[in-house]
Protein backbone atom coordinates (compact mmCIF):
# COMPACT_ATOMS: atom_id res chain seq x y z
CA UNK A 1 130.26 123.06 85.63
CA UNK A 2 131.50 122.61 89.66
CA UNK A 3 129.17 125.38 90.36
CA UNK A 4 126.05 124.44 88.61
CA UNK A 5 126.16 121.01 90.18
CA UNK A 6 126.92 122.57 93.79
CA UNK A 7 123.65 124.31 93.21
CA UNK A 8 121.90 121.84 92.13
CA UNK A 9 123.45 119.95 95.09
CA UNK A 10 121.99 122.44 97.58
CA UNK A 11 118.59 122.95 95.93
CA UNK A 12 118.50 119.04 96.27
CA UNK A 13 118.66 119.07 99.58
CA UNK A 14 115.77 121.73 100.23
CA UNK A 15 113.48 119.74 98.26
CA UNK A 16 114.49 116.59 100.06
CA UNK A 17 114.25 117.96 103.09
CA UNK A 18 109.94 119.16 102.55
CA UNK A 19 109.57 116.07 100.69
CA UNK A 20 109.93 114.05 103.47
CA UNK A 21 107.62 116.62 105.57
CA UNK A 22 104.64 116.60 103.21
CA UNK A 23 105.28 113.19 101.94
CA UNK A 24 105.53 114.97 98.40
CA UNK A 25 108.86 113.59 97.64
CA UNK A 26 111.29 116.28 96.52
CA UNK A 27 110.15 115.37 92.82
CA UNK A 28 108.01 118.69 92.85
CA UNK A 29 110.37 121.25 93.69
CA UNK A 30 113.25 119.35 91.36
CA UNK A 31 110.97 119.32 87.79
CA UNK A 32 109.91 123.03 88.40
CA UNK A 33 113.94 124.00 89.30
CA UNK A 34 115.37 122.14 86.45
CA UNK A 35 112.90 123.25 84.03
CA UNK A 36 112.48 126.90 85.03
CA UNK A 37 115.66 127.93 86.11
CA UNK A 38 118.09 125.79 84.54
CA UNK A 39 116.10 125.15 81.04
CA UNK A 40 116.07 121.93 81.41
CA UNK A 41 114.13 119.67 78.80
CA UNK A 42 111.08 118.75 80.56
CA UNK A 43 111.83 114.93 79.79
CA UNK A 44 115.25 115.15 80.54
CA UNK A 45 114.23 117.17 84.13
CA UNK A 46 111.20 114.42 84.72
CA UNK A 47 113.78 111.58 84.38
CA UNK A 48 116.23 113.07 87.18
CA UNK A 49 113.26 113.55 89.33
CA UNK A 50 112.46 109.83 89.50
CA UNK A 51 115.99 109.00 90.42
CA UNK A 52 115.76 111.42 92.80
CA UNK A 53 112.32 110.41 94.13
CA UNK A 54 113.76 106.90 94.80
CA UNK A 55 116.60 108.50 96.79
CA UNK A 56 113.84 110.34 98.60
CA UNK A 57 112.20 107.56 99.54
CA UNK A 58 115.26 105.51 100.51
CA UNK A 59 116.53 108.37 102.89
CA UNK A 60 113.32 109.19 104.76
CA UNK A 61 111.18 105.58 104.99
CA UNK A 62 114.27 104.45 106.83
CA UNK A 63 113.47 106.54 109.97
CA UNK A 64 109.56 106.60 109.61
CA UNK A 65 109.40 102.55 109.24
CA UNK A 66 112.05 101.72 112.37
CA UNK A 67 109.84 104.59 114.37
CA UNK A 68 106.36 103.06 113.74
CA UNK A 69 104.85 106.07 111.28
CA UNK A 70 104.58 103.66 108.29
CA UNK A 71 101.64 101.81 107.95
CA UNK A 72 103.34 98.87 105.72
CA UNK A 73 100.01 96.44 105.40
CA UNK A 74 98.93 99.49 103.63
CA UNK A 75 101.69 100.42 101.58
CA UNK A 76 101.83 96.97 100.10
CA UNK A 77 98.44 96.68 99.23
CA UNK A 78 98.19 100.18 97.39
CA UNK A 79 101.57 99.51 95.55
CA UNK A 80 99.80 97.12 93.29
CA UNK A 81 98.10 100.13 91.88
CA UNK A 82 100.61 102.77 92.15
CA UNK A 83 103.18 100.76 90.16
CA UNK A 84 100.76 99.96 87.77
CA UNK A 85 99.87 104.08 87.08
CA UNK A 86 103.76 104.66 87.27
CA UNK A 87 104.96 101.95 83.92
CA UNK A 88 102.10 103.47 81.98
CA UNK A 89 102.50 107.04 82.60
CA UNK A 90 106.13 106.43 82.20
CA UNK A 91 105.72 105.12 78.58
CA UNK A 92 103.10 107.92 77.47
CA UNK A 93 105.73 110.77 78.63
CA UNK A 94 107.92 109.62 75.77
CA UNK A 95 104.91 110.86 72.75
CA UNK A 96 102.71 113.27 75.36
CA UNK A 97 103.10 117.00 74.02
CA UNK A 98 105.67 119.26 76.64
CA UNK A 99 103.24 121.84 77.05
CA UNK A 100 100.50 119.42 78.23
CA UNK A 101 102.88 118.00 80.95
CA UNK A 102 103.55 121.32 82.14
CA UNK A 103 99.57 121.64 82.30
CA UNK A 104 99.03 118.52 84.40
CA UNK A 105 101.32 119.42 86.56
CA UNK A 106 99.97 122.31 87.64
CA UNK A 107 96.38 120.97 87.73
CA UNK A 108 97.29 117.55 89.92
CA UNK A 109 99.18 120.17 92.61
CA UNK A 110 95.96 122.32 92.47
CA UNK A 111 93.67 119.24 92.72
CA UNK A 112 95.65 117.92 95.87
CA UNK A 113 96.01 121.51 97.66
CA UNK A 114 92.01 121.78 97.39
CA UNK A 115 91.26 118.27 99.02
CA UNK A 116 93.97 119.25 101.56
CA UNK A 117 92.42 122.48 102.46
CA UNK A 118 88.62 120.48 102.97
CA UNK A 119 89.57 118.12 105.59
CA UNK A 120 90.79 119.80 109.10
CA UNK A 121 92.27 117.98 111.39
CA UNK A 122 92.67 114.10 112.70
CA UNK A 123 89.68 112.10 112.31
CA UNK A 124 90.75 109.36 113.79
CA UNK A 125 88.34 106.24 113.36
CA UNK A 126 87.86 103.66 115.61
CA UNK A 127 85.92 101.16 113.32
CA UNK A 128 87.33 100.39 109.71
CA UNK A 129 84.91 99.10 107.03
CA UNK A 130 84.72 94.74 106.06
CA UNK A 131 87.60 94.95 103.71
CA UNK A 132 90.06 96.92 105.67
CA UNK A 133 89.80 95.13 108.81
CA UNK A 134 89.61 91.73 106.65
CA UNK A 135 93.79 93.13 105.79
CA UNK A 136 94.41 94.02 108.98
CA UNK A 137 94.99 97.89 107.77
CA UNK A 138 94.61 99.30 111.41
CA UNK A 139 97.69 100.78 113.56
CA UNK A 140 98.56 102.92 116.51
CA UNK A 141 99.96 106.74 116.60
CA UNK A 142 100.63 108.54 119.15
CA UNK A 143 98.50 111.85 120.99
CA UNK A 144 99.57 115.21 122.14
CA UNK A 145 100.36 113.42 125.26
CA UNK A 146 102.18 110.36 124.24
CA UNK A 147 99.32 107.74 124.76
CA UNK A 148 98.83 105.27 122.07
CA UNK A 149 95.85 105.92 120.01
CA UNK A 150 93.98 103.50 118.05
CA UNK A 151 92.94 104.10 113.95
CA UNK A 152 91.27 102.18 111.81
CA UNK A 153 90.77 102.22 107.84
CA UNK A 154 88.19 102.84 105.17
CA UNK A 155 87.53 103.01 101.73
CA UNK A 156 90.64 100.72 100.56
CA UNK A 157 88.98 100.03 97.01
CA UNK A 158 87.99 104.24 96.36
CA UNK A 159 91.93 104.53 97.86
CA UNK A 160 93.57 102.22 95.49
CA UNK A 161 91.87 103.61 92.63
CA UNK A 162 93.42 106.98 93.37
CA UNK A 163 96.39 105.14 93.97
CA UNK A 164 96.26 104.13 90.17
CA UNK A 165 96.10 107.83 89.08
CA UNK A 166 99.09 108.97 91.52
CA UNK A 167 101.11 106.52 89.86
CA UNK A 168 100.64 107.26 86.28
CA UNK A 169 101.36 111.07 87.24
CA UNK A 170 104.71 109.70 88.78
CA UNK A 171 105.80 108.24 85.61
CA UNK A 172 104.69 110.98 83.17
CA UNK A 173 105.71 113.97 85.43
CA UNK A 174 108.32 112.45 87.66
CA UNK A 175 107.05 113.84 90.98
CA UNK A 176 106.28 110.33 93.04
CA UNK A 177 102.98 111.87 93.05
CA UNK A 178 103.14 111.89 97.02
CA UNK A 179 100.81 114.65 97.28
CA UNK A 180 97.83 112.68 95.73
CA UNK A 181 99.69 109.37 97.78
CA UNK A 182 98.83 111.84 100.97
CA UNK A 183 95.26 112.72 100.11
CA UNK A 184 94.27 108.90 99.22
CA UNK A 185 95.20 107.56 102.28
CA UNK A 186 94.23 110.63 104.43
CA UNK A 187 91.18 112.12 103.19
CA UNK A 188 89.41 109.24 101.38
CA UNK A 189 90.91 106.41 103.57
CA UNK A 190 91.16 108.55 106.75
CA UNK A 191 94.31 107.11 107.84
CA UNK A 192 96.30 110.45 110.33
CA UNK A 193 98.12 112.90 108.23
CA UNK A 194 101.44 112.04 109.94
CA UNK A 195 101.35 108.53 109.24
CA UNK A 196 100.26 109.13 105.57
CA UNK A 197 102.94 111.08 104.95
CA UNK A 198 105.19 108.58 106.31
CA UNK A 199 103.74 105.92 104.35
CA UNK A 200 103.67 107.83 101.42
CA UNK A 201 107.40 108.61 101.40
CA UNK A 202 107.61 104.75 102.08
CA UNK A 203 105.40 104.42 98.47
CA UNK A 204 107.07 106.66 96.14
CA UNK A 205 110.61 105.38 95.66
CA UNK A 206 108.76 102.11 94.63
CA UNK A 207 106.70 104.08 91.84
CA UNK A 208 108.93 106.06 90.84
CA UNK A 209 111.65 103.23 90.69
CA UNK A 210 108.98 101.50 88.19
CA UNK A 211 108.62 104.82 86.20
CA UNK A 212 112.55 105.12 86.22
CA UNK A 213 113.47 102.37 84.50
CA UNK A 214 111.19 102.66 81.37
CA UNK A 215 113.31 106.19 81.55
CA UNK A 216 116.44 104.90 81.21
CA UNK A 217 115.84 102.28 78.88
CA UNK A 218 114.19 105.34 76.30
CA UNK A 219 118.04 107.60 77.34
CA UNK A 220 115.91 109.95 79.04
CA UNK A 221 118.04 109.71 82.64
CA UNK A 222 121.25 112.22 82.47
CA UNK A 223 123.18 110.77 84.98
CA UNK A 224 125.21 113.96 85.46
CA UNK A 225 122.22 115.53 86.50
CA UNK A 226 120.93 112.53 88.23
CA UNK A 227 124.05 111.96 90.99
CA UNK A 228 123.89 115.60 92.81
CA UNK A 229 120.41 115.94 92.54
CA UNK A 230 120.12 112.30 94.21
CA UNK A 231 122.67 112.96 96.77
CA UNK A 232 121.12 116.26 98.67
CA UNK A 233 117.40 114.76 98.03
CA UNK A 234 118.52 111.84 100.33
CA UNK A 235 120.31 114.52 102.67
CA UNK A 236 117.27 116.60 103.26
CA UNK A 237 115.06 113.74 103.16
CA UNK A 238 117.15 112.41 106.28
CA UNK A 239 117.26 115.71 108.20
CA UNK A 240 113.29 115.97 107.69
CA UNK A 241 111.98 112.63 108.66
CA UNK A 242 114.10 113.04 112.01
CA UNK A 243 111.83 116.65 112.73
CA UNK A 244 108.25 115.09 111.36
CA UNK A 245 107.14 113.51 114.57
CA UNK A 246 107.65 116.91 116.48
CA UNK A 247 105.48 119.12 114.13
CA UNK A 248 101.63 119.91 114.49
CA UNK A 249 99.59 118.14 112.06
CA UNK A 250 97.45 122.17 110.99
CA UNK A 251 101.31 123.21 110.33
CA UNK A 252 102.09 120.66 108.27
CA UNK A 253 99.16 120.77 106.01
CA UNK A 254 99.52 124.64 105.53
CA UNK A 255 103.05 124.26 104.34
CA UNK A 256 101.71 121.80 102.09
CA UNK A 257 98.82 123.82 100.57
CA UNK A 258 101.09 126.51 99.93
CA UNK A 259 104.16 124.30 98.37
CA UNK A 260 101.31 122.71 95.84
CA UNK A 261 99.77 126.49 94.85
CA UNK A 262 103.08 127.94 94.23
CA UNK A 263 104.52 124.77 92.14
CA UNK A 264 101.11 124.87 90.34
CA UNK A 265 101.44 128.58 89.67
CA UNK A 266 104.73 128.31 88.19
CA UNK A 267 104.53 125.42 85.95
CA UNK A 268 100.81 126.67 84.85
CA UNK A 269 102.26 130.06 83.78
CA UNK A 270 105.26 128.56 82.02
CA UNK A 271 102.77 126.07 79.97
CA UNK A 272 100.83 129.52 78.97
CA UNK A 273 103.00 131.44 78.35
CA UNK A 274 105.81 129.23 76.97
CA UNK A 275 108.26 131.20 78.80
């Protein structure tokens, strides 16, 4: 029993620790792990993911929000929806067939690795649209030589609507849905990849929090599981929001193309195949 929960322990900490780069939230790499390899029920897998998502989220928003990466203003205003998604997503995982999880899953990381691959790049926008600007949505991030750049905000209502979706994926598949979190705010909204990312892992403990608790209240949440799997999520999510800031924005997005193909691979041939 030591040993499965040391390995679970270390897996934890990988998934924490690209979580916090690609503003996934280690919830993507845990479901897959606990399903796949340790034969996990998919509900029972889905509801350690969301306490580990939290613990995500605690671990790495600390660093991002005291550095200036989070965009709060637009955190707050999103969470509305997100929370909203999460509760009802949460509640439908309790009747939704297994198999049809296993098929969303792969689809949503499929969805968000194709937006991902369409947009190259920083567009950086100096002029928001009425609505944005009317929140006060804009912030400053720094260049490849340290000045203080400028960015404004767009689309908020097209963004919040997504926002909506992201969280009902949290609470049916347990993954803080930071990957569709990311592509919201930075290819519809055009907010920087670095600072949606940070924002994002800012986002998800709150949805998945929300998605958590209808979890436990159904006995879904094996607390066993839950503790090590918590633990080195919030250990790699520390060690990777400390190395985000010194990573180029192309790297980071093809590390997170590749982490969504592979997850959606996986969990696409298992629904399939019912392996």
């Amino acid at each position: 029993m030591l040993e499965i929960l040391a390995g679970l322990f270390a897996l934890s900490i990988s998934a924490g620790f690209v979580g916090a780069l690609s503003g996934l939230g280690g919830g993507v790499f845990i479901v897959p792990a606990l399903v796949i390899v340790a034969h996990m029920p998919m509900r029972i897998a889905v509801g350690a993911s969301l306490i580990s998502v939290v613990a995500t989220s605690a671990g790495a928003s600390v660093a991002f929000v005291r550095d200036g990466w989070t965009n709060l203003k637009v955190a707050m205003a999103l969470e509305c929806a997100t929370v909203t998604g999460a509760v009802t997503g949460a509640y439908l995982a309790g009747v939704v067939p297994v198999v049809v999880l296993e098929l969303l899953f792969a689809a949503m990381m499929l969805q968000s690795a194709y937006f991902s691959l369409r947009k190259k790049g920083d567009d950086i926008l100096s002029k928001g649209d009425a609505l944005a600007e009317r929140l006060d949505m804009f912030g400053e991030i720094p260049d490849d030589m340290g000045q203080m750049r400028h960015y404004e905000v767009i689309r908020v209502p097209q963004g919040g609507l997504l926002m909506v979706v992201a969280g009902l994926m949290s609470g049916l598949l347990g993954i803080g849905s930071g990957a569709l979190k990311v592509i919201a705010m930075d290819y519809i909204m055009h907010i920087p990849l670095k600072v949606s990312s940070a924002t994002s892992n800012f986002m998800i403990g709150v949805t998945a929090g929300a998605g958590a608790l209808v979890f436990l209240a159904r006995g879904d949440v094996s607390t066993t599981l839950a503790a090590p799997v918590a633990l080195g999520v919030t250990a790699g999510a520390l060690s990777g929001s400390r190395l985000l800031p010194k990573i180029r924005v192309e790297s980071l997005r093809i590390v997170f193309v590749l982490i969504l193909v592979l997850i959606a691979l996986e969990m696409g041939w298992r629904a399939i195949t019912g392996i």
